[in-house]
C-alpha atoms as a PDB file:
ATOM      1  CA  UNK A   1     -17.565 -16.979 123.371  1.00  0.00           C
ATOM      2  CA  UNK A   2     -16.091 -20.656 123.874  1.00  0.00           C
ATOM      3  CA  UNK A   3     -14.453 -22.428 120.683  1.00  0.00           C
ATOM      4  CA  UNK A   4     -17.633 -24.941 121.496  1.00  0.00           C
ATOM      5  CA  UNK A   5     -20.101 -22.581 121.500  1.00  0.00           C
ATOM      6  CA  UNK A   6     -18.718 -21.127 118.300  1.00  0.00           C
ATOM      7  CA  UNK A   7     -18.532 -24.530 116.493  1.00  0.00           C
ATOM      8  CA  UNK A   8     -21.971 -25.298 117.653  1.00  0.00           C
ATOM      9  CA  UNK A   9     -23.219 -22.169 115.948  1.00  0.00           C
ATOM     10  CA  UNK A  10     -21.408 -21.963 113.073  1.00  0.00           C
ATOM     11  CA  UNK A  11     -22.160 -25.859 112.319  1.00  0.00           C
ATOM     12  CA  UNK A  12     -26.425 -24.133 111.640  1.00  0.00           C
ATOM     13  CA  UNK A  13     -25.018 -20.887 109.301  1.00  0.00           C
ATOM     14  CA  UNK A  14     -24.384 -21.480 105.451  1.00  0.00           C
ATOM     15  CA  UNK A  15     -21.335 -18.867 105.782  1.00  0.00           C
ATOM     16  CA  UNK A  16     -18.751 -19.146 103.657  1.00  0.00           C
ATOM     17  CA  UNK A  17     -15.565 -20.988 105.138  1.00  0.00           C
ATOM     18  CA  UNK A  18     -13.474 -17.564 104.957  1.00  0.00           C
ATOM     19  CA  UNK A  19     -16.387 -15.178 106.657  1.00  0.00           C
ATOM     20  CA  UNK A  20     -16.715 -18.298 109.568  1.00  0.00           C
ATOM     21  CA  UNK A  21     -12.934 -17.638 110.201  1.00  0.00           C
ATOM     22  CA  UNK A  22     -13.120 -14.206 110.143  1.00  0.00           C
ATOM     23  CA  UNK A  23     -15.889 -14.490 112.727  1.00  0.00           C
ATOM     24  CA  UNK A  24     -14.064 -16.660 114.665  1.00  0.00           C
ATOM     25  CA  UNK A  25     -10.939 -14.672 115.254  1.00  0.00           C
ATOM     26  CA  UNK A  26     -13.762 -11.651 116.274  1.00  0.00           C
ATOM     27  CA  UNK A  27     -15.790 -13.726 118.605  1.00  0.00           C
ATOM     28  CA  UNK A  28     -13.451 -16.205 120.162  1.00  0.00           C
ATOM     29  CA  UNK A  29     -10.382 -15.123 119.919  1.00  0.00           C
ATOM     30  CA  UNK A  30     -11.635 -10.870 120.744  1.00  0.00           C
ATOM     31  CA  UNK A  31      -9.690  -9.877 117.981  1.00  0.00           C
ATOM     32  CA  UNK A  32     -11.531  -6.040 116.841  1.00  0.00           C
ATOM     33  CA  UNK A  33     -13.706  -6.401 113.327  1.00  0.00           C
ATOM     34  CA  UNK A  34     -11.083  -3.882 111.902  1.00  0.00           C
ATOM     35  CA  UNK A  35      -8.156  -6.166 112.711  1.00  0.00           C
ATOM     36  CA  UNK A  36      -9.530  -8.809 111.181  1.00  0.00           C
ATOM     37  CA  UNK A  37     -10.268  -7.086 108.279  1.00  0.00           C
ATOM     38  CA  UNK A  38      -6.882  -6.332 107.780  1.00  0.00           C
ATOM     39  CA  UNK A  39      -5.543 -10.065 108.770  1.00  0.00           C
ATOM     40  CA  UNK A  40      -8.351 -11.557 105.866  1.00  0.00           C
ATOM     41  CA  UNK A  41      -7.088  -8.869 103.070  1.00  0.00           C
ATOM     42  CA  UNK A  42      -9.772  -6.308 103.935  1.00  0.00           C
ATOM     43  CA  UNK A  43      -8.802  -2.574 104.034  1.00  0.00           C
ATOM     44  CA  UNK A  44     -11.889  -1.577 106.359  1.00  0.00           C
ATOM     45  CA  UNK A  45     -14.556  -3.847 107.643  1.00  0.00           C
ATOM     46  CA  UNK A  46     -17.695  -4.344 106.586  1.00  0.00           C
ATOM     47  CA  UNK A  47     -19.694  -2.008 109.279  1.00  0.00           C
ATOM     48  CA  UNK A  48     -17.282   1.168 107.786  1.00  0.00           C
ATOM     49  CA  UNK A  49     -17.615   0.540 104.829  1.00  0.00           C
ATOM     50  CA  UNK A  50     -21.834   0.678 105.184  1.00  0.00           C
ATOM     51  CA  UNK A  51     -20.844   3.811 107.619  1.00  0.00           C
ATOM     52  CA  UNK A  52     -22.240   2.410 110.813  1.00  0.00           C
ATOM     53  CA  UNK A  53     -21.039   2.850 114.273  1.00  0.00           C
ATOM     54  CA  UNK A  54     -20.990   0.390 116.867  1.00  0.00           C
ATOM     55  CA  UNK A  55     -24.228   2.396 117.958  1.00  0.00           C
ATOM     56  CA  UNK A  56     -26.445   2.113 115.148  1.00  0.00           C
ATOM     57  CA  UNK A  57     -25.036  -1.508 114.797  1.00  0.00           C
ATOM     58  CA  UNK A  58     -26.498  -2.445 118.570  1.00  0.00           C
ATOM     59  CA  UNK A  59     -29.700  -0.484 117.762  1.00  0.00           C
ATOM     60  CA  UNK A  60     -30.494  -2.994 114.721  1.00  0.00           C
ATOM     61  CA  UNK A  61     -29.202  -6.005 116.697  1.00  0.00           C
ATOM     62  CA  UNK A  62     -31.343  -5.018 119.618  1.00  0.00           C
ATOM     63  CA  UNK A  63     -34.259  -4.504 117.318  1.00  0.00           C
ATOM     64  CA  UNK A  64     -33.559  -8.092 115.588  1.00  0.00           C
ATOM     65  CA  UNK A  65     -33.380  -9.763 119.439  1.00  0.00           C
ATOM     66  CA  UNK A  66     -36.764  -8.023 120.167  1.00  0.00           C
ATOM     67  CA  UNK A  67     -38.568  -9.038 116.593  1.00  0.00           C
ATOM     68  CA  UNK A  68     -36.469 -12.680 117.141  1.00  0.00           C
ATOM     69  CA  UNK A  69     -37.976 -13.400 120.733  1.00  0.00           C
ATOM     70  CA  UNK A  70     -41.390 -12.955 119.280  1.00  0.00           C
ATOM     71  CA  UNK A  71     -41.262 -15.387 116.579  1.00  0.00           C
ATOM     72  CA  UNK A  72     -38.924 -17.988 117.839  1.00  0.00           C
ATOM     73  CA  UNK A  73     -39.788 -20.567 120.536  1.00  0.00           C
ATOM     74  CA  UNK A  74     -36.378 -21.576 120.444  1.00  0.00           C
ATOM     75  CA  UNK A  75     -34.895 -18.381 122.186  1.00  0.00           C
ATOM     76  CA  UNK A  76     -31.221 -17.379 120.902  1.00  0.00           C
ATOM     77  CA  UNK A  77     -27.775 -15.718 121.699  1.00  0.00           C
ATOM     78  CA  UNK A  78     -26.601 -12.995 120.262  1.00  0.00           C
ATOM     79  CA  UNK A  79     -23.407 -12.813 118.058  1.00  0.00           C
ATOM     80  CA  UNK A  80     -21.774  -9.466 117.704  1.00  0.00           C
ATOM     81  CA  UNK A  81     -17.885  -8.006 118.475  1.00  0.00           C
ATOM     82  CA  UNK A  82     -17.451  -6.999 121.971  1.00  0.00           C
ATOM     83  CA  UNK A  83     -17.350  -3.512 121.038  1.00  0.00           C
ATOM     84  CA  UNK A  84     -21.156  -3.685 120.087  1.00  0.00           C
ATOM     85  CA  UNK A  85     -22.320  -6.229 122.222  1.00  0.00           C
ATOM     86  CA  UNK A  86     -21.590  -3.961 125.681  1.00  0.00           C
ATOM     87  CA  UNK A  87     -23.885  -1.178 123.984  1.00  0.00           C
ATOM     88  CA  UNK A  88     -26.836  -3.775 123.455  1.00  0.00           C
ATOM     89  CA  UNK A  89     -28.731  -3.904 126.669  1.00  0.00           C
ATOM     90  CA  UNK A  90     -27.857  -7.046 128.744  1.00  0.00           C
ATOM     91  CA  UNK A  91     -31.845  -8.531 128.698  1.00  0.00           C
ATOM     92  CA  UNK A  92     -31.537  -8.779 124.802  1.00  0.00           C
ATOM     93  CA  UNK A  93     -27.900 -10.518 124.281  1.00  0.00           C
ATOM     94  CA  UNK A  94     -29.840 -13.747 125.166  1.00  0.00           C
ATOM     95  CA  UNK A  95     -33.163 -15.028 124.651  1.00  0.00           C
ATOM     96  CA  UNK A  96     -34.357 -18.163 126.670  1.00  0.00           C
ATOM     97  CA  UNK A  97     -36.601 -20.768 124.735  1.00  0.00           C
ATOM     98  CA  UNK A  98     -40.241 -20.456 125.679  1.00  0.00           C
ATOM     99  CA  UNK A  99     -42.281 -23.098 127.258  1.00  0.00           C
ATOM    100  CA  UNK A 100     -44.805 -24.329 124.985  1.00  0.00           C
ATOM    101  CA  UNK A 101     -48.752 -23.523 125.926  1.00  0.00           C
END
């Protein structure tokens, strides 16, 4: 993901400003979730520490994209470490913006 594309994003969230760098350094810069865990003060991430894999992580996301694309004209991208995103089937990581009746 671009620095751009990041700031665009992150300028609609209500994050706080320490879980929007965090998510930088995983999305733009491809640092892992774990090592930025560790570089923010966190022993594990947040996906060990609710015991999911990367697989039952890109099962819910795909399952969000799905229920999202249903109920948003708008369409949307998907935001997720690289390590989940490449399990997520490639149709779901974007949805395009439907065109209105």
């Amino acid at each position: 993901m671009t620095p751009a594309d990041f700031d665009r994003l992150a300028a609609r969230t209500n994050l706080r400003e320490v879980s929007l760098a965090m998510a930088r350094r995983i999305l733009v810069d491809g640092l892992s979730a774990a090592a930025a865990g560790r570089e923010f003060g966190r022993p594990r991430d947040v996906a060990s520490r609710a015991g999911l894999t990367a697989y039952d992580a890109a099962a819910t996301a795909a399952r969000y994209m799905i229920e999202y694309a249903q109920s948003n004209p708008d369409g949307g991208d998907l935001m997720a470490p690289a390590d989940v995103l490449e399990l997520v089937p490639e149709h779901l990581r974007s949805i395009s913006a439907r065109a209105d009746d």
